[in-house]
C-alpha atoms as a PDB file:
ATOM      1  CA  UNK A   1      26.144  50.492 -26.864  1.00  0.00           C
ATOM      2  CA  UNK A   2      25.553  54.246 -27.426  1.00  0.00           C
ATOM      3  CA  UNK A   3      27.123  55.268 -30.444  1.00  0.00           C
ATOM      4  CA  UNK A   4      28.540  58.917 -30.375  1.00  0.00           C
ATOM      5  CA  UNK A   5      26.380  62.186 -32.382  1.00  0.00           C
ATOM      6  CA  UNK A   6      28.126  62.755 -35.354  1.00  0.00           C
ATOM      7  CA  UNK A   7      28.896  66.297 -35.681  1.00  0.00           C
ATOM      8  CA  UNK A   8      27.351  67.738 -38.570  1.00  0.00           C
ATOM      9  CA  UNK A   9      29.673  68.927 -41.339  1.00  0.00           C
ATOM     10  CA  UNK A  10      26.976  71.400 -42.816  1.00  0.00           C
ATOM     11  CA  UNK A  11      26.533  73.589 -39.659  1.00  0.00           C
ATOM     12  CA  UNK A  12      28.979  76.072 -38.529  1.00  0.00           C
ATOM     13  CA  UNK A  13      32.495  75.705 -39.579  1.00  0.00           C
ATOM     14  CA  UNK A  14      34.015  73.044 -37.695  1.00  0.00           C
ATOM     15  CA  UNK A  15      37.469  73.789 -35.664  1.00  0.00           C
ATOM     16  CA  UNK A  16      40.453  71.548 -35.945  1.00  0.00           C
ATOM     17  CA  UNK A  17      39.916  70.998 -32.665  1.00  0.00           C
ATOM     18  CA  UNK A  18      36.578  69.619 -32.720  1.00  0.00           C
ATOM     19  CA  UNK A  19      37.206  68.194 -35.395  1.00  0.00           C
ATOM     20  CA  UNK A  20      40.319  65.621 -33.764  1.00  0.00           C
ATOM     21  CA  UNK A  21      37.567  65.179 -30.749  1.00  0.00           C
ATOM     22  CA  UNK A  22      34.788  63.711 -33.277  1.00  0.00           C
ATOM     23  CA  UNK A  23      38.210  61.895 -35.035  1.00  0.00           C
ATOM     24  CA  UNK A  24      39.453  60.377 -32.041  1.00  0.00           C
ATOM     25  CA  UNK A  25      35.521  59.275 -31.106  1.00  0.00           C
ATOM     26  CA  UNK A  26      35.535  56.970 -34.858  1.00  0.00           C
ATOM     27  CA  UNK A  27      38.487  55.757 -34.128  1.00  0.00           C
ATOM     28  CA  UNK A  28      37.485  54.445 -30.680  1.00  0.00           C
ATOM     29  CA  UNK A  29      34.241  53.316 -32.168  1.00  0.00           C
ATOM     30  CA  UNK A  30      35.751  51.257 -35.035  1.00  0.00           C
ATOM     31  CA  UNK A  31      38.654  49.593 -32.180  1.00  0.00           C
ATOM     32  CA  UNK A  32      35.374  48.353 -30.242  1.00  0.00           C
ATOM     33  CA  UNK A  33      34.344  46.351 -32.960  1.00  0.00           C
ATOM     34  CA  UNK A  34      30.715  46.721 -31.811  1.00  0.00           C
ATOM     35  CA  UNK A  35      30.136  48.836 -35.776  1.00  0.00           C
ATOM     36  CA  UNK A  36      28.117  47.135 -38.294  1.00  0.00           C
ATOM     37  CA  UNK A  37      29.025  46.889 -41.861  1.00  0.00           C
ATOM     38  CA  UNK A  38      26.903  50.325 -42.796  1.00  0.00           C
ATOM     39  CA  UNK A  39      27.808  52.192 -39.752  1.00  0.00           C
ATOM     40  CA  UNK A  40      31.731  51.142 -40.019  1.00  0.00           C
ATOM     41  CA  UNK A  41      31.002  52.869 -43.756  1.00  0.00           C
ATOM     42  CA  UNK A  42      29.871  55.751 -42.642  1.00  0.00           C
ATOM     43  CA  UNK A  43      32.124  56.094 -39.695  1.00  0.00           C
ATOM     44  CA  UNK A  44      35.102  56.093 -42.525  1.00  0.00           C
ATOM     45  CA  UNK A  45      33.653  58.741 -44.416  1.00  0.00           C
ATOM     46  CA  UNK A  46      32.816  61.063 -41.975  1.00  0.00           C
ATOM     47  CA  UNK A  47      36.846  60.498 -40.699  1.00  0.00           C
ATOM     48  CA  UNK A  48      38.027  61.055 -44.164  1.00  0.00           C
ATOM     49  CA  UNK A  49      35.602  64.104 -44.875  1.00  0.00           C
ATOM     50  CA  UNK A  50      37.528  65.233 -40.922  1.00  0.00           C
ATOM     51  CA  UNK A  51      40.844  64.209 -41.972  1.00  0.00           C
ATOM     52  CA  UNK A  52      41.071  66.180 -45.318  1.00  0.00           C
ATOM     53  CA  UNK A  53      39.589  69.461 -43.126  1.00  0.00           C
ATOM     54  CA  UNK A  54      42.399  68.863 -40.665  1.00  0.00           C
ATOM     55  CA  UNK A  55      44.672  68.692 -43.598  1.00  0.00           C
ATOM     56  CA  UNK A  56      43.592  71.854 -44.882  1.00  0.00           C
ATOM     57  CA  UNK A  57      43.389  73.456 -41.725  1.00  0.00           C
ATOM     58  CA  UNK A  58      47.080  72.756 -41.098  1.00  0.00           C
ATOM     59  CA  UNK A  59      48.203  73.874 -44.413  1.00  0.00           C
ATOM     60  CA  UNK A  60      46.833  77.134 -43.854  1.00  0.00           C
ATOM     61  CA  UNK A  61      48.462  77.763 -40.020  1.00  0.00           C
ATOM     62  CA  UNK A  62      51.616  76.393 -41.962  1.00  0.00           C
ATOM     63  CA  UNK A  63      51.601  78.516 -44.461  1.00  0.00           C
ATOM     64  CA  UNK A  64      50.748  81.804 -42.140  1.00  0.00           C
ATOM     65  CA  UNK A  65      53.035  80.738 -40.498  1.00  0.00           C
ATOM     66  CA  UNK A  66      55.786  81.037 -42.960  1.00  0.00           C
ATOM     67  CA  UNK A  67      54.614  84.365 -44.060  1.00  0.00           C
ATOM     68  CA  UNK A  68      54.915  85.296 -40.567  1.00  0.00           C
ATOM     69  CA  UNK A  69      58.753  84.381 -40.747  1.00  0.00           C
ATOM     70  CA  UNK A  70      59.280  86.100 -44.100  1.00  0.00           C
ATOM     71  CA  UNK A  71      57.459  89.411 -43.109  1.00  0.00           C
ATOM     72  CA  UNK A  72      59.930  89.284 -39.927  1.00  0.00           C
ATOM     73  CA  UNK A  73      63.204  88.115 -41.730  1.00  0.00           C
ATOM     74  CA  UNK A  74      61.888  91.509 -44.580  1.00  0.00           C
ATOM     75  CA  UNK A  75      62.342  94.111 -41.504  1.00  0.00           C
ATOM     76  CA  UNK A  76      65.061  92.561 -40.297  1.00  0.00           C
ATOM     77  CA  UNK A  77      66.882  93.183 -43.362  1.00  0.00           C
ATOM     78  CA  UNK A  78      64.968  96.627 -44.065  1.00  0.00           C
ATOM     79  CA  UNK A  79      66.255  97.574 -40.009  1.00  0.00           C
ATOM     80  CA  UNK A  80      69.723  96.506 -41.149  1.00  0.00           C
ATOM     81  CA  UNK A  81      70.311  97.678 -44.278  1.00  0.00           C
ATOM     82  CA  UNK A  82      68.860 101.119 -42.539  1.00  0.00           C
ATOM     83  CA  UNK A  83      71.200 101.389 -39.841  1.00  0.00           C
END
């Protein structure tokens, strides 16, 4: 069975995106079964090196996010208290 390329971690930064692609490609890898013992080791690191990016990578949109919704909630009190 072909086993999917592992997208390196050391090349360009990796999106969240890709990075849930390669995710959901382990996952489906490790349900078949067909993994050895070394490759089913690897397989989890790689996933938990992708998880804690996709971690990150949400903690930053989440907190933009939030700054987003305080810089809008500052002019809306800054319009208000100038009108």
């Amino acid at each position: 069975m072909n086993e999917p390329e592992p997208i390196p971690l050391t090349a360009d930064p990796l999106t969240y995106e890709a990075a849930t692609a390669r995710l959901e490609e382990i996952i489906k890898r490790l349900d078949s079964g067909g993994a050895g013992l070394r490759e089913t080791l690897e397989l989890c690191r790689e996933g938990r090196t992708l998880v804690e990016l996709c971690a990150a990578e949400l903690e930053a949109v989440g907190q933009g996010l939030e700054e987003l919704q305080l810089g809008e909630l500052v002019a809306r009190l800054e319009g208000g208290a100038s009108a």
